[in-house]
C-alpha atoms as a PDB file:
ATOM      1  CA  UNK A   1     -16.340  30.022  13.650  1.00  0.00           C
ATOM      2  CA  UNK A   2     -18.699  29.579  16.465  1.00  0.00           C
ATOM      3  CA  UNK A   3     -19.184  31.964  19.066  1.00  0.00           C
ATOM      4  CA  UNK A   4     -19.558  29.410  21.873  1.00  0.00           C
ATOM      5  CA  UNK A   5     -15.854  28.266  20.641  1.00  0.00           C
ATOM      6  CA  UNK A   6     -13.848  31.321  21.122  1.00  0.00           C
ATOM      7  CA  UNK A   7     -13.948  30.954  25.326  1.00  0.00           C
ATOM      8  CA  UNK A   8     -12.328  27.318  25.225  1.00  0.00           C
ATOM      9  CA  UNK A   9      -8.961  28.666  25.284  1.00  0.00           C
ATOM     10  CA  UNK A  10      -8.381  29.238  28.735  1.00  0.00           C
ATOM     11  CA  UNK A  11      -6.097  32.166  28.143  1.00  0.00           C
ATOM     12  CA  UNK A  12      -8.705  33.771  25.983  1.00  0.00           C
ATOM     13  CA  UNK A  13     -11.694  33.290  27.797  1.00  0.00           C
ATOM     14  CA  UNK A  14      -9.524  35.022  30.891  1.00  0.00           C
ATOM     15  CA  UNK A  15      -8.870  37.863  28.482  1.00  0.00           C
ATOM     16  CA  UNK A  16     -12.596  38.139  27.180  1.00  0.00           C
ATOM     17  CA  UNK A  17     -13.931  37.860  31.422  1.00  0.00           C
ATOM     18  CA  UNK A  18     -11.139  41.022  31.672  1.00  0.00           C
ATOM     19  CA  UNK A  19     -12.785  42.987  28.772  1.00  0.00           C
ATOM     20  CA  UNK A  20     -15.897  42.147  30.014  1.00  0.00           C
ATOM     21  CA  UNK A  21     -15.090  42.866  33.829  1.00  0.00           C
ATOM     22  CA  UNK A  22     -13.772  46.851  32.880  1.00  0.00           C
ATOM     23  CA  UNK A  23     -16.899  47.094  30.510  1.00  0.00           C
ATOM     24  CA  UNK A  24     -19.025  46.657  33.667  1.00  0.00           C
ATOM     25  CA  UNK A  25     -16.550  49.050  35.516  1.00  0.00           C
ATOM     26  CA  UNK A  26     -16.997  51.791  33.010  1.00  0.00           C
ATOM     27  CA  UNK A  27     -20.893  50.820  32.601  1.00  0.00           C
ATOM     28  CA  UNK A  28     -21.318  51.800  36.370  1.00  0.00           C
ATOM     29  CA  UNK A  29     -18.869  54.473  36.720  1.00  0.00           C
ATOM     30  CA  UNK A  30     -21.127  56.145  34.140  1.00  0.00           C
ATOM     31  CA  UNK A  31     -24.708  56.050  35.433  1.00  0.00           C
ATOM     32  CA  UNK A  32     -26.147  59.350  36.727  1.00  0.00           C
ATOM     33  CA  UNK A  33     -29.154  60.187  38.536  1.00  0.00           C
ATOM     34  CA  UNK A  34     -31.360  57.662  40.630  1.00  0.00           C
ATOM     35  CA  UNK A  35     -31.234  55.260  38.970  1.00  0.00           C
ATOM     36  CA  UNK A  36     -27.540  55.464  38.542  1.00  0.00           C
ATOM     37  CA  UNK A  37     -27.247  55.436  42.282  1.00  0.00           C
ATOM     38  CA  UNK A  38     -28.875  52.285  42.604  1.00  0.00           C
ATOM     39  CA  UNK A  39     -27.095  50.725  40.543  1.00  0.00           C
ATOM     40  CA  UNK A  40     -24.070  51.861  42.054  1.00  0.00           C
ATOM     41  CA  UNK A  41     -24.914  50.637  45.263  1.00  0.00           C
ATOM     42  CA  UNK A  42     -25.468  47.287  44.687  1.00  0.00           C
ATOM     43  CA  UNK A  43     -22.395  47.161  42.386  1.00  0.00           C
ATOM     44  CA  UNK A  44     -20.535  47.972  46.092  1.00  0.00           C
ATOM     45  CA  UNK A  45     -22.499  45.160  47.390  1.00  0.00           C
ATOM     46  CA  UNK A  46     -21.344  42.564  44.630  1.00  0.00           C
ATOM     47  CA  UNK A  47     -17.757  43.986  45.042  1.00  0.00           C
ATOM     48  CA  UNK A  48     -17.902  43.918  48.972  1.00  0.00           C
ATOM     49  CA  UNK A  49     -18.083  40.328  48.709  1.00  0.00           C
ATOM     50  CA  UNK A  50     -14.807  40.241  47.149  1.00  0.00           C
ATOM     51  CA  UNK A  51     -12.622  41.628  45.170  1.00  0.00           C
ATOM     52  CA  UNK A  52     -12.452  38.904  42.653  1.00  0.00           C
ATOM     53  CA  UNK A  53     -16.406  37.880  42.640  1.00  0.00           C
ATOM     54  CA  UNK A  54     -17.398  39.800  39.490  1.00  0.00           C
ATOM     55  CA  UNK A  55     -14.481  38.546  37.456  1.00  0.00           C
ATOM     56  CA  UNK A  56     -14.950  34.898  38.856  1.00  0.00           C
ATOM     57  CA  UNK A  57     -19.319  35.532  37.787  1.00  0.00           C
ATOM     58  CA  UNK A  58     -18.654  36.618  34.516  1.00  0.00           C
ATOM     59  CA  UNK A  59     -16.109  33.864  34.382  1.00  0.00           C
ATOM     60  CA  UNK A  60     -18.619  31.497  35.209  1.00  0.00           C
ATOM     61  CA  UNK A  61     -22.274  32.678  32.794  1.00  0.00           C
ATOM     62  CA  UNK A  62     -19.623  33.537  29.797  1.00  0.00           C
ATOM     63  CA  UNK A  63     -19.743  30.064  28.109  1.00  0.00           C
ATOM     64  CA  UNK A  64     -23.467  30.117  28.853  1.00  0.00           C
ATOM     65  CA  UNK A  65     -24.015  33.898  27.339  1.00  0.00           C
ATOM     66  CA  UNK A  66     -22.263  32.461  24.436  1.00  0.00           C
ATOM     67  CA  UNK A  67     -24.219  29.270  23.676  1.00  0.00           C
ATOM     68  CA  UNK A  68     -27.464  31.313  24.501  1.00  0.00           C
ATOM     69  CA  UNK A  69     -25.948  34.101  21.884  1.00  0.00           C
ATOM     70  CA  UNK A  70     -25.004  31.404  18.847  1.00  0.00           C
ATOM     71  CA  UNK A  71     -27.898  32.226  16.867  1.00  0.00           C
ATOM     72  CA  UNK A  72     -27.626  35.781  16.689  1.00  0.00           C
ATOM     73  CA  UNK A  73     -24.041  36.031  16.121  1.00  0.00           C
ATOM     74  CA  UNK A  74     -24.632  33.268  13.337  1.00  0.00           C
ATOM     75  CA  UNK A  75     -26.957  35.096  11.794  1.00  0.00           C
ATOM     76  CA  UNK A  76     -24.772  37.853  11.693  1.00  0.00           C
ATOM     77  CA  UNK A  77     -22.031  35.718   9.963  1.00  0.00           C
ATOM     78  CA  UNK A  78     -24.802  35.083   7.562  1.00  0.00           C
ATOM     79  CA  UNK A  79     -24.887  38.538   6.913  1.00  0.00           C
ATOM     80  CA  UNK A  80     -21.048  39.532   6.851  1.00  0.00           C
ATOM     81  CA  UNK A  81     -21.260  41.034  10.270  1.00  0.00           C
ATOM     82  CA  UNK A  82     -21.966  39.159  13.578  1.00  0.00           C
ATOM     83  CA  UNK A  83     -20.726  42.318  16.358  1.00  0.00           C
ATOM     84  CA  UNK A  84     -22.930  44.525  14.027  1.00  0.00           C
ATOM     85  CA  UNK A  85     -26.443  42.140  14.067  1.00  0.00           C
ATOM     86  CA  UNK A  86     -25.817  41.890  17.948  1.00  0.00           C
ATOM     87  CA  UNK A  87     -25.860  46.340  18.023  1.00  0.00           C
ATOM     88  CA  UNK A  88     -28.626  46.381  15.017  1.00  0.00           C
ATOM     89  CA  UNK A  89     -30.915  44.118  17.689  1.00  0.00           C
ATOM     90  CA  UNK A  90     -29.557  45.079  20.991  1.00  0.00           C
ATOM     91  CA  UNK A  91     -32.612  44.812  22.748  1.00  0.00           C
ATOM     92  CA  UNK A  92     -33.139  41.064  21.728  1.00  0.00           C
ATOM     93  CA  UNK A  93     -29.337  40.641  22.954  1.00  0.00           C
ATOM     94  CA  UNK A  94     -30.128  41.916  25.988  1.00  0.00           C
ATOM     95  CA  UNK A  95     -33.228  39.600  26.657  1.00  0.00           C
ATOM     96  CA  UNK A  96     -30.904  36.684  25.478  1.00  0.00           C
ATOM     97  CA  UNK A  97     -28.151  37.802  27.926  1.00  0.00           C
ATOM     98  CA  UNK A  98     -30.710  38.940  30.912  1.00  0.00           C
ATOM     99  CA  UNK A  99     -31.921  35.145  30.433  1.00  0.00           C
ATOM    100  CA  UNK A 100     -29.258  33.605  31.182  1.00  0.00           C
ATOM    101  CA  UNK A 101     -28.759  35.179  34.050  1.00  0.00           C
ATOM    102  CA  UNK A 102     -32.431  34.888  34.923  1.00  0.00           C
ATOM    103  CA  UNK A 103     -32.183  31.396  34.998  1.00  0.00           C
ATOM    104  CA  UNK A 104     -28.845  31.439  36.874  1.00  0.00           C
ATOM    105  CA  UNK A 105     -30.059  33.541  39.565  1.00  0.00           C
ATOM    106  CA  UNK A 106     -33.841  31.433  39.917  1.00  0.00           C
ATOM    107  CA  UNK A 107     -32.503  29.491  42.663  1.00  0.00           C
ATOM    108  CA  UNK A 108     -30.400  31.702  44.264  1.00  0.00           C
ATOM    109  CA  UNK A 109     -30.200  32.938  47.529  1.00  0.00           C
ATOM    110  CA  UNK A 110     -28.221  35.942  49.294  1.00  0.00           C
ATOM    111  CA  UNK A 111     -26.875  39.225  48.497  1.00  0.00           C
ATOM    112  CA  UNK A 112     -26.421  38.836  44.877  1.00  0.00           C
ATOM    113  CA  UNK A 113     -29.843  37.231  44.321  1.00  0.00           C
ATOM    114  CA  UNK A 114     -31.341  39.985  46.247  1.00  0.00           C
ATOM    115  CA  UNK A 115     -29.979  43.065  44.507  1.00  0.00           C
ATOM    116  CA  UNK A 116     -30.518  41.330  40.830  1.00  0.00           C
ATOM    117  CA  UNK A 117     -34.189  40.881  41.680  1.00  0.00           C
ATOM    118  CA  UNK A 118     -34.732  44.208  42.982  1.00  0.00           C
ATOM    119  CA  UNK A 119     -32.839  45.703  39.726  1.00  0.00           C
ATOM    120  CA  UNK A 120     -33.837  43.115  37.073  1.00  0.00           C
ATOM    121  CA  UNK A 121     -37.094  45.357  35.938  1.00  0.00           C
ATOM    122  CA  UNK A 122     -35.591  48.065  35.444  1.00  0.00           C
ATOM    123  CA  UNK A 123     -31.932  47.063  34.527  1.00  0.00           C
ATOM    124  CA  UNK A 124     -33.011  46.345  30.874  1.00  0.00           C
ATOM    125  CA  UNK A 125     -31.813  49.248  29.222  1.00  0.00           C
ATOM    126  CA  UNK A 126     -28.316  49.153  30.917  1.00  0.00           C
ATOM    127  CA  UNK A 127     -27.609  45.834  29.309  1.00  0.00           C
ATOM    128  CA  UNK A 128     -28.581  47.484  25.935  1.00  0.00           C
ATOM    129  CA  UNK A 129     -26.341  50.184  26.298  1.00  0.00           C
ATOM    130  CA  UNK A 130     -23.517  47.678  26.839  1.00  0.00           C
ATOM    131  CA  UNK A 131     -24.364  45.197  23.783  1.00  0.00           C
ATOM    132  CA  UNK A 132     -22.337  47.784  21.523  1.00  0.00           C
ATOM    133  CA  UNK A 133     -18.958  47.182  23.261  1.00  0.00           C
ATOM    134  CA  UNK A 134     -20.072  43.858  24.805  1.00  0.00           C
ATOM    135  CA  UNK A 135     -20.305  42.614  20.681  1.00  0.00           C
ATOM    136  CA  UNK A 136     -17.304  44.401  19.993  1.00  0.00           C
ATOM    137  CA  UNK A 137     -15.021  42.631  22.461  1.00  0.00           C
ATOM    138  CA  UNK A 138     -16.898  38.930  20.808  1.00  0.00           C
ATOM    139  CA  UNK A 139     -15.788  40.432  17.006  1.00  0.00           C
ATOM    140  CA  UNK A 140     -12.170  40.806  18.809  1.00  0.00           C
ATOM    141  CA  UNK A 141     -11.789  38.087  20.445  1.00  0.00           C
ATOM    142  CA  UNK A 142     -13.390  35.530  17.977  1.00  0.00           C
ATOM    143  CA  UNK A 143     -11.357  37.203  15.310  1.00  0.00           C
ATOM    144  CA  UNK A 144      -8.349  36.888  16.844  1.00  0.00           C
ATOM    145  CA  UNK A 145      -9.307  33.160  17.453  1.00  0.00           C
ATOM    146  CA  UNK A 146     -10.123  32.772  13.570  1.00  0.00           C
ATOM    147  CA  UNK A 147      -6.557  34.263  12.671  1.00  0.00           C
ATOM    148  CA  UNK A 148      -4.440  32.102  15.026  1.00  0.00           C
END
């Protein structure tokens, strides 16, 4: 099965943008030092904006995160294990992920835009520490998909 497939389901793609929506919450809540703190502050200025935007943004780049991931997690179906390729080559997940959003914030404007091009250089490295439990909520989700 397809990663891009497993987000067609409305109800599942709803329960993939929660998973991914606490993942962020925990990802924040557990940056320290200077970095940490910036990252906390803009995550109050993407939550000041509402208290639904994050959910409705991660609602909105998943089925784009998961065409742009298809080759990876294919090649890890090749292999036996798709959410384990995505951890064994985080940091290329993380450029494939940080593209996407790359090229949906290029012609944005505003708050959002503004904090993800202050961060973007340096935000690397949190994305990679995510891929673990990012790929591990795909190998749920798509296997639960592959069973029904």
């Amino acid at each position: 099965m397809g990663l891009s497939t497993i987000a067609q389901d409305p109800s599942i793609k709803a329960s993939i943008v929660d998973d991914c929506t606490h993942l962020v919450d925990e990802q924040v809540t557990n940056k320290r030092g200077m970095s940490g703190m910036a990252i906390k502050t803009a995550y109050r200025v993407i939550k000041g904006i509402g208290p639904t935007y994050l959910r409705g943004a991660i609602g909105r780049v998943l089925p784009e995160a998961l065409n742009a991931l298809e080759p990876m997690w294919h090649e890890g179906l090749q292999s036996g294990d798709p959410v384990q390729h995505l951890i064994q080559n985080q940091s290329s997940t993380a450029e494939i992920l940080l593209g996407v959003t790359d090229k949906r914030i290029q012609n944005s404007s505003g708050a959002v835009a503004g904090v993800y091009k202050k961060l973007r250089k340096s935000i690397k490295s949190d994305v990679e520490e995510a891929v673990p439990d990012l790929a591990s909520i795909l190998g749920k989700h798509a296997q639960a998909v592959s069973q029904a």
